[in-house]
N, C-alpha and C. Protein backbone atom coordinates (compact mmCIF):
# COMPACT_ATOMS: atom_id res chain seq x y z
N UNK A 1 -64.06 -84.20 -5.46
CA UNK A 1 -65.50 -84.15 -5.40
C UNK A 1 -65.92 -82.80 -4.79
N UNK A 2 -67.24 -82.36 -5.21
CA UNK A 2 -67.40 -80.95 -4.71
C UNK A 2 -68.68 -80.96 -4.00
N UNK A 3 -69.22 -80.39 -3.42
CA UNK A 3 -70.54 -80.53 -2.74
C UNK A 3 -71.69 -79.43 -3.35
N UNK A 4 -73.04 -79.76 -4.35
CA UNK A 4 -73.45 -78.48 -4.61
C UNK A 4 -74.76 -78.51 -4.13
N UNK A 5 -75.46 -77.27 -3.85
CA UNK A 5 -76.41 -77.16 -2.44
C UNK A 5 -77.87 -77.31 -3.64
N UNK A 6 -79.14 -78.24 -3.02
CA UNK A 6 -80.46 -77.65 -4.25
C UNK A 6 -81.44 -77.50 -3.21
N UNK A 7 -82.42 -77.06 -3.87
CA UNK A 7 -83.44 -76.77 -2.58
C UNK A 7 -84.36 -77.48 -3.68
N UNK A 8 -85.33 -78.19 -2.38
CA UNK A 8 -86.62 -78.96 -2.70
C UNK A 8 -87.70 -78.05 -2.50
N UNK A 9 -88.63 -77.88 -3.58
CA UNK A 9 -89.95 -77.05 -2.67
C UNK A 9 -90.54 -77.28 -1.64
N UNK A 10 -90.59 -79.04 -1.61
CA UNK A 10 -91.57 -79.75 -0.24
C UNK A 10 -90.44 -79.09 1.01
N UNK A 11 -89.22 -80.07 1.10
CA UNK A 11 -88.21 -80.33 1.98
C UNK A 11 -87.46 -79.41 2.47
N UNK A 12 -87.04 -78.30 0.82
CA UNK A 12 -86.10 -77.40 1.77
C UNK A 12 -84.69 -77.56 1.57
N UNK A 13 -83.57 -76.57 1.76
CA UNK A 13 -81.90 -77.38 0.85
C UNK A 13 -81.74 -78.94 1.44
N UNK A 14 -80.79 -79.53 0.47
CA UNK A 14 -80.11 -80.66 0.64
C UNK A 14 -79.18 -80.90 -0.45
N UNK A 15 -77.64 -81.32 0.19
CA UNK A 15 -76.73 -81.39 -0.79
C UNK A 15 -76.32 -82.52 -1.31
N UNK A 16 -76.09 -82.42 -2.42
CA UNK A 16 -75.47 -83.47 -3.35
C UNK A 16 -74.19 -83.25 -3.92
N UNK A 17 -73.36 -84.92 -4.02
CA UNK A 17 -71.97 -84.77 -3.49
C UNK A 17 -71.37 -85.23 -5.54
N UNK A 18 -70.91 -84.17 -5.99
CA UNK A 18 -70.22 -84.85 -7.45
C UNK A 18 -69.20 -84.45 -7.85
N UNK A 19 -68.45 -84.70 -9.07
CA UNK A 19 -66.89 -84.67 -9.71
C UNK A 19 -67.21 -83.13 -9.62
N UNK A 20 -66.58 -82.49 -9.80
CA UNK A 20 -66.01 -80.70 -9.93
C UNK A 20 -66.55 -80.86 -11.57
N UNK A 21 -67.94 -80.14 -11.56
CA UNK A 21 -68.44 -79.47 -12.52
C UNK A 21 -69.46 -80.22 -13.45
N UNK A 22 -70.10 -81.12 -12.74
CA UNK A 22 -70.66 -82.25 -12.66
C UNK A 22 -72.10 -81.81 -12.70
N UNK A 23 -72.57 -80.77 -11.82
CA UNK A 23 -73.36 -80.48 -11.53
C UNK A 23 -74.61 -80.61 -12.19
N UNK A 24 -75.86 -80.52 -12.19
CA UNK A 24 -76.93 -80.76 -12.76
C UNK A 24 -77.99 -79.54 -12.61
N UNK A 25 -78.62 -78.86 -13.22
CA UNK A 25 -79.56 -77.43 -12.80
C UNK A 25 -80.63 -77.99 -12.02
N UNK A 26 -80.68 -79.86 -12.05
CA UNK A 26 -81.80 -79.77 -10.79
C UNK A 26 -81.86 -81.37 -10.42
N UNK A 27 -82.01 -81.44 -8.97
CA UNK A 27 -81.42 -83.34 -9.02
C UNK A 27 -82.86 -83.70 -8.05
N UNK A 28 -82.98 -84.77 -7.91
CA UNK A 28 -84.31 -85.19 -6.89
C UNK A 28 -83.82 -85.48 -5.79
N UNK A 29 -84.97 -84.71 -4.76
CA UNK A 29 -84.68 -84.73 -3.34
C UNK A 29 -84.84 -85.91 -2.75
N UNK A 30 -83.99 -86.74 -2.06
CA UNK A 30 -83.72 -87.67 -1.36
C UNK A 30 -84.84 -88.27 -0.42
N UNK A 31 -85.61 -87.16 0.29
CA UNK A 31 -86.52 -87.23 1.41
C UNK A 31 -87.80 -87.91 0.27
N UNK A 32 -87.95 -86.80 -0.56
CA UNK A 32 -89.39 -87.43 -1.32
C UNK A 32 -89.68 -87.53 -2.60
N UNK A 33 -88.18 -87.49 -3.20
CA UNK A 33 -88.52 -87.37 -4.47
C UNK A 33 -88.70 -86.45 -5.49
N UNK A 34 -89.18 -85.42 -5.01
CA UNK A 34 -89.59 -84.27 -6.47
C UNK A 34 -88.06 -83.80 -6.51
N UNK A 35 -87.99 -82.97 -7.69
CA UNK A 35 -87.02 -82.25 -8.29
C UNK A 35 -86.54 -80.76 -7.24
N UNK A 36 -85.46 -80.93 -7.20
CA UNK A 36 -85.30 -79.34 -6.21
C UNK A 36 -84.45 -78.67 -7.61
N UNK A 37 -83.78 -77.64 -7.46
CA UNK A 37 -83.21 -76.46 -8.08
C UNK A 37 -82.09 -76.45 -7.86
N UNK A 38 -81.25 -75.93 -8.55
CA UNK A 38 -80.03 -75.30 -7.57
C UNK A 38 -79.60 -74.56 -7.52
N UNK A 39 -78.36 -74.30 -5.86
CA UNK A 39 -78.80 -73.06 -5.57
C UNK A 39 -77.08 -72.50 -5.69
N UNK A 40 -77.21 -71.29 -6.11
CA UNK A 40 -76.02 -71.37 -6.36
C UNK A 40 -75.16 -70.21 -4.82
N UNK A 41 -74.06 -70.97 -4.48
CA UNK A 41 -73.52 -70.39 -3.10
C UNK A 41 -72.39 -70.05 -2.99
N UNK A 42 -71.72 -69.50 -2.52
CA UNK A 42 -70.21 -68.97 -2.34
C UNK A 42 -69.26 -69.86 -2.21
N UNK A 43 -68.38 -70.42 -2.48
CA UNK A 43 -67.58 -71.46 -2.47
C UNK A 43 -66.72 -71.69 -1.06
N UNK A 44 -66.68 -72.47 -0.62
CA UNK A 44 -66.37 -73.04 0.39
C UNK A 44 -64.45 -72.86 0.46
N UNK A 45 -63.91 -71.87 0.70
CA UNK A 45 -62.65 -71.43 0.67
C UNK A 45 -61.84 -71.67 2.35
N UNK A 46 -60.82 -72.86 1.94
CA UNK A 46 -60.07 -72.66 3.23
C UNK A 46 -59.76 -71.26 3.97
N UNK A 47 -59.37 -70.81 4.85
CA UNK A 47 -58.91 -69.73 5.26
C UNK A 47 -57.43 -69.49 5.29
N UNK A 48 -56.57 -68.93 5.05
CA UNK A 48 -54.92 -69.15 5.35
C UNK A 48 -54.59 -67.73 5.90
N UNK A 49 -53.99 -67.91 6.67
CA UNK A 49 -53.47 -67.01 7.80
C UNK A 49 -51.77 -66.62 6.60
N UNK A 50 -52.12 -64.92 7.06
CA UNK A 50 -50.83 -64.43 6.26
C UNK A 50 -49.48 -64.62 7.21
N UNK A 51 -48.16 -65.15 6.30
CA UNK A 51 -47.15 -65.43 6.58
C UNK A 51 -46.60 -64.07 7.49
């Protein structure tokens, strides 16, 4: 599952949680309902320390 970030006009970001590539160009905000956007963000990359 991947986490992808949308922003609401009222509310402001909030994320929504789906399968890897799942995604939707715009989902309804939780708080009130209208449609947010989405936003597109840098991917969330473990860090690994060199051997």
């Amino acid at each position: 599952m991947a986490t992808y970030q949308y922003r609401c006009p009222d509310c402001g970001p909030f994320d929504m949680t789906r399968p890897m590539g799942r995604a939707h160009s715009d989902e309804q905000c939780p708080t009130c309902g209208l449609h947010g956007r989405r936003v597109f963000t840098a991917p969330m990359l473990p860090r690994i320390s060199a051997p």
